[in-house]
Protein backbone atom coordinates (compact mmCIF):
# COMPACT_ATOMS: atom_id res chain seq x y z
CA UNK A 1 104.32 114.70 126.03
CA UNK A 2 106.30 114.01 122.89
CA UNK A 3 104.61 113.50 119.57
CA UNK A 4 105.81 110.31 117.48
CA UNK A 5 103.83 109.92 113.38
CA UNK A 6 104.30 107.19 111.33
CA UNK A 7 103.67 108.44 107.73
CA UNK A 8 103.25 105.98 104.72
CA UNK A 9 105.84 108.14 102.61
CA UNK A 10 104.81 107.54 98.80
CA UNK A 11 107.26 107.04 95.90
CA UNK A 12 108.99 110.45 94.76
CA UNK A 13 108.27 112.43 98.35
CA UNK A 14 111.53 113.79 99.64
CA UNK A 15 111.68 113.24 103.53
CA UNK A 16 111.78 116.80 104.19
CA UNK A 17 109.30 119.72 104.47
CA UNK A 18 110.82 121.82 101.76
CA UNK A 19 112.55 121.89 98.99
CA UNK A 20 113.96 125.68 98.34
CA UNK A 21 116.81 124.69 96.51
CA UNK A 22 115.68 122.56 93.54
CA UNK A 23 115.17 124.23 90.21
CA UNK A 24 112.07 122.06 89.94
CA UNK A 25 109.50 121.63 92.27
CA UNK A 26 109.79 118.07 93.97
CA UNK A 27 106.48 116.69 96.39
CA UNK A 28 107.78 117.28 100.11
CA UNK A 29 106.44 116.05 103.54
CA UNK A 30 104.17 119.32 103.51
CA UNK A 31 101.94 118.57 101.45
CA UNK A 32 101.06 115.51 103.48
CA UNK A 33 101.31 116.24 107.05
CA UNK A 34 100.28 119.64 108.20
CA UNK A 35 101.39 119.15 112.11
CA UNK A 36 103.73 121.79 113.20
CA UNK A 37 107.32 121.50 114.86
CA UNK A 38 107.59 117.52 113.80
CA UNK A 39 110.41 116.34 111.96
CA UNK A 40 111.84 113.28 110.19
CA UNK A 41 113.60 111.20 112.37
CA UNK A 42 115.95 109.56 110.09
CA UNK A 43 115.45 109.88 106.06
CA UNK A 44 114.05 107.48 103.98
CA UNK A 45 115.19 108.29 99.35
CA UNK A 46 112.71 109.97 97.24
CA UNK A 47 112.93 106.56 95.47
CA UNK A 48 111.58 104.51 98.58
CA UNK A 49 108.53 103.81 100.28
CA UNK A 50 107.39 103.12 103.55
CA UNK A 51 107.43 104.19 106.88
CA UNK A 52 108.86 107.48 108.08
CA UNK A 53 108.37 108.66 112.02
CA UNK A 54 108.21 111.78 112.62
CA UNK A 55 108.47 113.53 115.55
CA UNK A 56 108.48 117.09 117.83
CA UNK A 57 110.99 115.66 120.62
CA UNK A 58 114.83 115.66 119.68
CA UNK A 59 116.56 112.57 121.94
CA UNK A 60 113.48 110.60 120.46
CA UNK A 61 114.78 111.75 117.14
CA UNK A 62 118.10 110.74 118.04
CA UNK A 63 117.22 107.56 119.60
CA UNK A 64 115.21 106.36 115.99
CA UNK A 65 117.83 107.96 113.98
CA UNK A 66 121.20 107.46 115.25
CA UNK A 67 122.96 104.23 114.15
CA UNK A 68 124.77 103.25 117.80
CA UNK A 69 121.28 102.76 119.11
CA UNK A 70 120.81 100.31 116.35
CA UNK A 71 117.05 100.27 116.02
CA UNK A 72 116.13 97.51 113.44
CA UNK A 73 114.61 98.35 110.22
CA UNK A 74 112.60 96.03 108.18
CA UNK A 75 112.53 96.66 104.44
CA UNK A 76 110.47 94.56 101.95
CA UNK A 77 113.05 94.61 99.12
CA UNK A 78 111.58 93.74 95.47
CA UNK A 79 114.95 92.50 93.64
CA UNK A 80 115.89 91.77 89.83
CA UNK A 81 116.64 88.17 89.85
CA UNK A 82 116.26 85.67 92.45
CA UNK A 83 119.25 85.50 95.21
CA UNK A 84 120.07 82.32 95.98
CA UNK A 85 121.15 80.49 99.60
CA UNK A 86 124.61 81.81 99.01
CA UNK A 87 123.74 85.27 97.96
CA UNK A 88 121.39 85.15 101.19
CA UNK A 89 124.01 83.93 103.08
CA UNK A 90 126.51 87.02 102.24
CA UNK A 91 124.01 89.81 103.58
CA UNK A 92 123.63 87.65 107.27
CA UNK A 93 127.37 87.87 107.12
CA UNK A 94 127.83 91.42 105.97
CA UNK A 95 128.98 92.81 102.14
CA UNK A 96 131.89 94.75 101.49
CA UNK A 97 130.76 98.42 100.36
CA UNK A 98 132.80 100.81 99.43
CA UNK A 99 132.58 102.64 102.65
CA UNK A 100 133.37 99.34 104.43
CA UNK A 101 131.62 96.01 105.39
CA UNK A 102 127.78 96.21 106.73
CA UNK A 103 126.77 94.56 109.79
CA UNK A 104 125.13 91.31 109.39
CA UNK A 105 121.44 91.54 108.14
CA UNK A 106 118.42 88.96 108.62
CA UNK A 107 117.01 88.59 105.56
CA UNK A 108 114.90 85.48 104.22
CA UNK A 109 113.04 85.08 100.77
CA UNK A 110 109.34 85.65 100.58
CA UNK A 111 105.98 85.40 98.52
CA UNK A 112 105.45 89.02 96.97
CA UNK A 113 103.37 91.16 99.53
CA UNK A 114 100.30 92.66 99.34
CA UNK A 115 100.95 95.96 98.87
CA UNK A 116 99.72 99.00 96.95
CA UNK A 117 100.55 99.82 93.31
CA UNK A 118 103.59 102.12 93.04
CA UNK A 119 103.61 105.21 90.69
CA UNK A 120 105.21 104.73 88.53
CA UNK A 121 105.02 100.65 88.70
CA UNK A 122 108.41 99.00 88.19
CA UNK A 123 109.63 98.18 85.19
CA UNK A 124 108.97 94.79 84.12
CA UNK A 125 110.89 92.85 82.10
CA UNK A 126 109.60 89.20 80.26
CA UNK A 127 112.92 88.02 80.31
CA UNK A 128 114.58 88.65 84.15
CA UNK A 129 112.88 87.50 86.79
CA UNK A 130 112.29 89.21 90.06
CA UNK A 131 111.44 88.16 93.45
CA UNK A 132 110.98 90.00 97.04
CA UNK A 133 113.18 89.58 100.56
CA UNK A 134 112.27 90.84 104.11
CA UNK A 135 115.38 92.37 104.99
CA UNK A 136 116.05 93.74 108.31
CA UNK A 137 119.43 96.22 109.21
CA UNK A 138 120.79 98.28 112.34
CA UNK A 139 122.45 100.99 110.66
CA UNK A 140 121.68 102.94 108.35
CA UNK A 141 124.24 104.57 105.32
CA UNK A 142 123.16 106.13 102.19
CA UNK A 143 121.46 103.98 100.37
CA UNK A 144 122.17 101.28 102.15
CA UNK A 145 119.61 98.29 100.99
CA UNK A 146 120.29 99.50 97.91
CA UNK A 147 123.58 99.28 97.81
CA UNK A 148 123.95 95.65 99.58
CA UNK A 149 121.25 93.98 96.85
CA UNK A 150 123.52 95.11 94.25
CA UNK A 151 126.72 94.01 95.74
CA UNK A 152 125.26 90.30 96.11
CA UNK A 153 124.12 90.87 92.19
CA UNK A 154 120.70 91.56 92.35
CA UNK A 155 119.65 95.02 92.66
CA UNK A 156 116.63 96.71 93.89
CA UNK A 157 113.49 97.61 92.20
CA UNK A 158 111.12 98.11 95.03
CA UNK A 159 112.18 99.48 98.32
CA UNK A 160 109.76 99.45 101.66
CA UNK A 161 110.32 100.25 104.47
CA UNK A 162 107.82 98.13 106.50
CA UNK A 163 109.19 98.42 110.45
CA UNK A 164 111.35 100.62 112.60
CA UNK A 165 111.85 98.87 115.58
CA UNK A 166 108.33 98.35 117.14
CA UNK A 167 106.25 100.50 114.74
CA UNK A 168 105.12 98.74 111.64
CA UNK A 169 103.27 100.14 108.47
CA UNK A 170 100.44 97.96 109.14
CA UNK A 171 97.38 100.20 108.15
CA UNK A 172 98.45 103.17 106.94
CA UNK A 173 98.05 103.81 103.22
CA UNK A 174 100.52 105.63 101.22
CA UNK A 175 100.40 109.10 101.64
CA UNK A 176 98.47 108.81 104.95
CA UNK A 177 100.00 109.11 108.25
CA UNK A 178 98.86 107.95 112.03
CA UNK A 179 99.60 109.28 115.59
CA UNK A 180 101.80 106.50 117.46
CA UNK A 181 101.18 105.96 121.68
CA UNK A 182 104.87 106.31 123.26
């Protein structure tokens, strides 16, 4: 029987087990999850949070990971400024990137979450504004989020990653991981 994890990845983790090739030694996956033969399926940036599955079986791997499957991922997004209806309106339709358009995203404004404190916290500033959006993708590029909250002028300060398809975060503190039933 395969083995699927959600892990609450932590700011500053790499999604990966080691890191060999850095002159500087960067926290990994290892020194959170001590379950042999699982692996990431999909990455999440050493500058996000969230949820990460791992697992032992590789077509599960491939059916999380691969972008033609298009499993939906929910991010909470924290945001410098506050988008408005037009802005919004752009991401549903898809932004131009420079490695081509995105497919259209649901994303809606919200009330900040209740999450954790990040460490380091964001960087606040007294005179720009911030708010949060629940934005949910099928694909997934380099950087992606990222990259589509700065094309519609507000860019990211907070990244989550709060779903993959049917597995939430719901319960799992950062740096803690769960075993998911298939």
């Amino acid at each position: 029987m395969p083995r699927l994890i959600a892990f609450n990845k932590p700011f500053g983790v790499l999604s990966q087990f080691t890191d060999a090739r850095s002159p500087t030694e960067r926290p990994t996956l290892s020194a959170y999850i001590d379950v042999p033969r699982v692996y990431p399926a999909g990455r999440l940036d050493r500058d996000s949070e969230g949820l990460l599955l791992l697992t032992d079986d590789g077509r599960l791997q491939a059916r999380i990971a691969d972008p033609k499957h298009k499993m939906a991922k929910t991010y909470l997004v924290q945001v410098e400024g506050a988008p408005d209806e037009a802005a919004l309106d752009r991401l549903r339709r898809g932004v131009e990137l420079k490695d081509g358009v995105t497919r259209p995203a649901e994303v809606e404004a919200i009330d900040p979450p209740d999450l954790w404190p990040r460490d380091p916290p964001v960087r606040f500033r007294k005179t720009v504004p911030d708010s949060w959006l629940r934005l949910t993708i099928c694909e997934g590029r380099n950087r992606q989020v990222r990259r589509m909250t700065a094309a519609i002028g507000n860019p990211t300060l907070r990244l989550v990653r709060w779903r993959i398809g049917k597995h939430t975060l719901d319960g799992i503190p950062p740096g803690e991981w769960r075993e998911l039933a298939l």
